[in-house]
Each structure stands twice: as structure tokens, then as C-alpha cells.
C-alpha atoms as a PDB file:
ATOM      1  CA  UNK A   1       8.048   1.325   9.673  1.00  0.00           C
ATOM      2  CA  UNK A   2       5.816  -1.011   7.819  1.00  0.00           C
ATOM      3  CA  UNK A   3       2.882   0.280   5.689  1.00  0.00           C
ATOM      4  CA  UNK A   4       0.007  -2.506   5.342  1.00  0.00           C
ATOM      5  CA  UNK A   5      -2.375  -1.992   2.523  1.00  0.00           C
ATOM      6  CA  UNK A   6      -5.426  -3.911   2.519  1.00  0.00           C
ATOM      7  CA  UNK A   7      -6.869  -5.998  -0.208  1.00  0.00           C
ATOM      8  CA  UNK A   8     -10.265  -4.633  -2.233  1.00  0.00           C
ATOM      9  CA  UNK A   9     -12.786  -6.739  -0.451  1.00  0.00           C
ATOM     10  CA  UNK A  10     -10.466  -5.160   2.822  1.00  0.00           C
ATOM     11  CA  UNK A  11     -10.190  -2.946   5.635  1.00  0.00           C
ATOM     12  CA  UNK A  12      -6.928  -2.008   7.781  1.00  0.00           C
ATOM     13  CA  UNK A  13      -8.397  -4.953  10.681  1.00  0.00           C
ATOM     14  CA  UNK A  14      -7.399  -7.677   7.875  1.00  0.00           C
ATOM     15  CA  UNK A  15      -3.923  -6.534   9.372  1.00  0.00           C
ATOM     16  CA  UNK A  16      -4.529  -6.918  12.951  1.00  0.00           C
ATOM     17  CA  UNK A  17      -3.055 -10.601  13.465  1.00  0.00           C
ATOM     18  CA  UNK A  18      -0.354  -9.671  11.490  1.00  0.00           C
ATOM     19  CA  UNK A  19       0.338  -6.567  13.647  1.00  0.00           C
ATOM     20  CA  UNK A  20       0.363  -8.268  16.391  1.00  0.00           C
ATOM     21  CA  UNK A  21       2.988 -10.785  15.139  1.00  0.00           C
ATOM     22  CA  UNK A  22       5.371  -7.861  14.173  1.00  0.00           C
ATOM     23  CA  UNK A  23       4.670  -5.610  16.980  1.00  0.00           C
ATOM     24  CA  UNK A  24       5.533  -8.650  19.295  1.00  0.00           C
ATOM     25  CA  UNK A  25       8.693  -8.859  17.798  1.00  0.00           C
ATOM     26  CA  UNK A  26       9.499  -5.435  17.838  1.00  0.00           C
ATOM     27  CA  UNK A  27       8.124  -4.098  14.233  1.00  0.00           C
ATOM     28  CA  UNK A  28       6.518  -0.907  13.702  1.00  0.00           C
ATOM     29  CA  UNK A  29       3.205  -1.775  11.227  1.00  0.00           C
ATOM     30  CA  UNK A  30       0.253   0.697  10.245  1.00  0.00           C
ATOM     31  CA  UNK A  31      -2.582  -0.609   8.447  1.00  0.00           C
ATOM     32  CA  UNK A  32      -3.619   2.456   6.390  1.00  0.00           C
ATOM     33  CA  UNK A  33      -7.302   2.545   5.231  1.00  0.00           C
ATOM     34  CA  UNK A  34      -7.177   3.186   1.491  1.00  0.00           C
ATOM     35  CA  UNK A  35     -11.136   3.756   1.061  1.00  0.00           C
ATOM     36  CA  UNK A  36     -10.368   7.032   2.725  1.00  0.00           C
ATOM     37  CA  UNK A  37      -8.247   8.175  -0.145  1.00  0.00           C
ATOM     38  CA  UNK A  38     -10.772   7.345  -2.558  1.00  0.00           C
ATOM     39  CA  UNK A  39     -14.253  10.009  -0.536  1.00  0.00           C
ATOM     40  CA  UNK A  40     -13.570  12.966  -2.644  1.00  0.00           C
ATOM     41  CA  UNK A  41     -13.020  11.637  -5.980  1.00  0.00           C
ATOM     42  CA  UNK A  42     -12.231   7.946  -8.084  1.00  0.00           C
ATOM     43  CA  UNK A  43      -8.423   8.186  -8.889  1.00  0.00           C
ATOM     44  CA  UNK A  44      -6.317   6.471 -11.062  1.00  0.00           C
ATOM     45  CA  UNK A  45      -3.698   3.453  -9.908  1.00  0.00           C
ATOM     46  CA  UNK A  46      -0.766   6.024 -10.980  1.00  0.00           C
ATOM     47  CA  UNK A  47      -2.234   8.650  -8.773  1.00  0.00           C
ATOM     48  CA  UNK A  48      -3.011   6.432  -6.120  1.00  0.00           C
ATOM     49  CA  UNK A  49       0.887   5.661  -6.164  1.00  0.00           C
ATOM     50  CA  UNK A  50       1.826   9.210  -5.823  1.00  0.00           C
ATOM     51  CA  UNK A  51      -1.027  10.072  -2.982  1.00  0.00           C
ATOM     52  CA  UNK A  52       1.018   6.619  -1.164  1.00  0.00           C
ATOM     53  CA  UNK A  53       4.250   8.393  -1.612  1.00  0.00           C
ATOM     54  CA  UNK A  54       3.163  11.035  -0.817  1.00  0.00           C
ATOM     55  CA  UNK A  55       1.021  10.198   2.377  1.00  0.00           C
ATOM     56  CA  UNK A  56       3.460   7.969   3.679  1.00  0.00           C
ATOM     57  CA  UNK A  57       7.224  10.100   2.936  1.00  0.00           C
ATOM     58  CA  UNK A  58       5.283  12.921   5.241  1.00  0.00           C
ATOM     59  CA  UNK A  59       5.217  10.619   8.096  1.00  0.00           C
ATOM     60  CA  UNK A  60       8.433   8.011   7.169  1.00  0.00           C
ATOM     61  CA  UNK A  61      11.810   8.785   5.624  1.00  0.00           C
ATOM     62  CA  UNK A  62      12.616   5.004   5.010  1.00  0.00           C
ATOM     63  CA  UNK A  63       9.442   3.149   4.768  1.00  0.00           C
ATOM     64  CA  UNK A  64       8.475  -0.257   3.720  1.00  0.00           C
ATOM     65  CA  UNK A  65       5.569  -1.526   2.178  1.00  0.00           C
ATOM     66  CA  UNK A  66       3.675  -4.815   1.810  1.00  0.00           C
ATOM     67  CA  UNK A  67       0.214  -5.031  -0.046  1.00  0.00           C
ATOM     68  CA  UNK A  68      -2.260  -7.583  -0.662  1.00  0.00           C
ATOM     69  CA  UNK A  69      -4.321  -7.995  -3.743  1.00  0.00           C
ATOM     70  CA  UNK A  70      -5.738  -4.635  -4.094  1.00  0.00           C
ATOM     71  CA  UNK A  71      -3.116  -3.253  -2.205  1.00  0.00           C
ATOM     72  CA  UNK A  72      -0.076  -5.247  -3.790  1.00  0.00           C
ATOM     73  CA  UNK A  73      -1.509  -3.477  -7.169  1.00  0.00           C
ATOM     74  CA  UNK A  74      -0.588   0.133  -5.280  1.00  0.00           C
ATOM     75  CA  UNK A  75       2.481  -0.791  -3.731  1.00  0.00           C
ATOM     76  CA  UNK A  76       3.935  -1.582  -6.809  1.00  0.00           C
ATOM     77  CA  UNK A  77       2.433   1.651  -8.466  1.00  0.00           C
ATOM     78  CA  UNK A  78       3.550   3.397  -5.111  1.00  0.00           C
ATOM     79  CA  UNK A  79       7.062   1.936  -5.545  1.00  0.00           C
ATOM     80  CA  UNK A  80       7.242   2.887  -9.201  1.00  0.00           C
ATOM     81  CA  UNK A  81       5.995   6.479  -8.426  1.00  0.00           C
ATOM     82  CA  UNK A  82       9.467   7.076  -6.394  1.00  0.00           C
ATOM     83  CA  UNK A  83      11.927   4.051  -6.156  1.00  0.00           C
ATOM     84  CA  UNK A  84      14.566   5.856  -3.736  1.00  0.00           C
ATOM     85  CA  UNK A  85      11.453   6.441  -1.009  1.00  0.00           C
ATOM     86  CA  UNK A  86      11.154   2.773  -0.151  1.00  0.00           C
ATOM     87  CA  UNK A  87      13.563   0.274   1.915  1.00  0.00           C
ATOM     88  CA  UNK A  88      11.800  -2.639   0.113  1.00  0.00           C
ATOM     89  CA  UNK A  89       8.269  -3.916  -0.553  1.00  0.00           C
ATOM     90  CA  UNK A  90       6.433  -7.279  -0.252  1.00  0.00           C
ATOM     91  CA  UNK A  91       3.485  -7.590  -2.770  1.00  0.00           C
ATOM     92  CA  UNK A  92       0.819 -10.492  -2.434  1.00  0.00           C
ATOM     93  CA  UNK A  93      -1.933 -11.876  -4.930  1.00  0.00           C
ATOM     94  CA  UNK A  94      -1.901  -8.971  -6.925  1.00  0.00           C
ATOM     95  CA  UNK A  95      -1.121  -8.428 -10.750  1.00  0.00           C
ATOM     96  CA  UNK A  96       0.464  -5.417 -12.456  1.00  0.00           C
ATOM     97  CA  UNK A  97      -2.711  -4.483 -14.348  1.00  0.00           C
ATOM     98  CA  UNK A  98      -3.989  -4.728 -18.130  1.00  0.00           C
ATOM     99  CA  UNK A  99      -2.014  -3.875 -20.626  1.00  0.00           C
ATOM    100  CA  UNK A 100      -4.695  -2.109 -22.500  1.00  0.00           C
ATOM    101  CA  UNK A 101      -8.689  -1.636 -21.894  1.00  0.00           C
ATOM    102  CA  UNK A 102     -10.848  -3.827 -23.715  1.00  0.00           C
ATOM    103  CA  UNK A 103     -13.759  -3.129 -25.147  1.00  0.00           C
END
């Protein structure tokens, strides 16, 4: 399957026209909503990675994952949390992230 994660501006209906494309031609796609991950408490990029891997291994042995913006930022921490989890991965218009805070 195909795990969509939206941008931070977002919401998993960003997805739907693209859903629709891949579902018409026989992909699997769900558009997970990552605000929901964030109710209880702020977490880190690295621990949003692992709650990804986590989240999505429970319901997919051999996923893959394409995120926008936002959402590239934690597919590629999600990807670096457990390589061997993921088929492949498609990032858009995101950066890896600061090297180091500034003040």
C-alpha cells in the first residue's frame, strides 16, 4: 500500500485527487492524518519517524511512502527510523532539517 502524508498547512483530503488517480489504476493509497499523532503531546521529527514505523508496520508488511513538505520531512525521518520496513519512498518540497538551532 501507499501511505500519503500531508503537508503542514494539510489535511489527508489534499490526497483525494491523487487517490483517485491510483485507486483507478488499481493502487492501494491512505492519506493518514498526522495532526492526530501530535493531541497528546508535541514530539520530535525522530519520534515522529518511529510513531510512522510504527503505526504503519502494524497495518503493512511492505509499505511505501510518499510525503509532501511537512510530510516529505517524516518520511524521510520515518525511512531512516527502519530502512528494511519500506519498499521505497517519494519525498516532495521538503528539506532534511537544520543542522543545528540557532539562536
Amino acid at each position: 500500500m501507499l501511505w500519503l502524508l500531508h503537508g503542514n498547512l494539510g489535511s489527508p483530503a489534499d490526497w483525494k485527487p491523487v487517490m483517485e488517480v491510483l485507486r483507478a489504476g488499481g493502487v492501494e493509497a491512505r492519506a493518514l492524518n498526522l495532526w492526530k499523532y501530535l493531541e497528546c503531546c508535541p514530539k520530535s521529527l525522530k519520534d515522529m519517524g518511529r510513531v510512522l514505523c510504527s503505526e504503519i508496520a502494524a497495518q503493512d508488511k511492505h509499505p511505501w511512502l510518499c510525503g509532501y513538505s511537512l510530510g516529505g520531512r517524516l518520511a524521510m525521518q520515518a525511512v531512516l527510523a527502519h530502512p528494511p520496513l519500506w519498499k521505497g519512498a517519494v519525498v516532495g518540497s521538503a528539506i532534511r532539517g537544520m543542522e543545528e538551532e540557532t539562536a
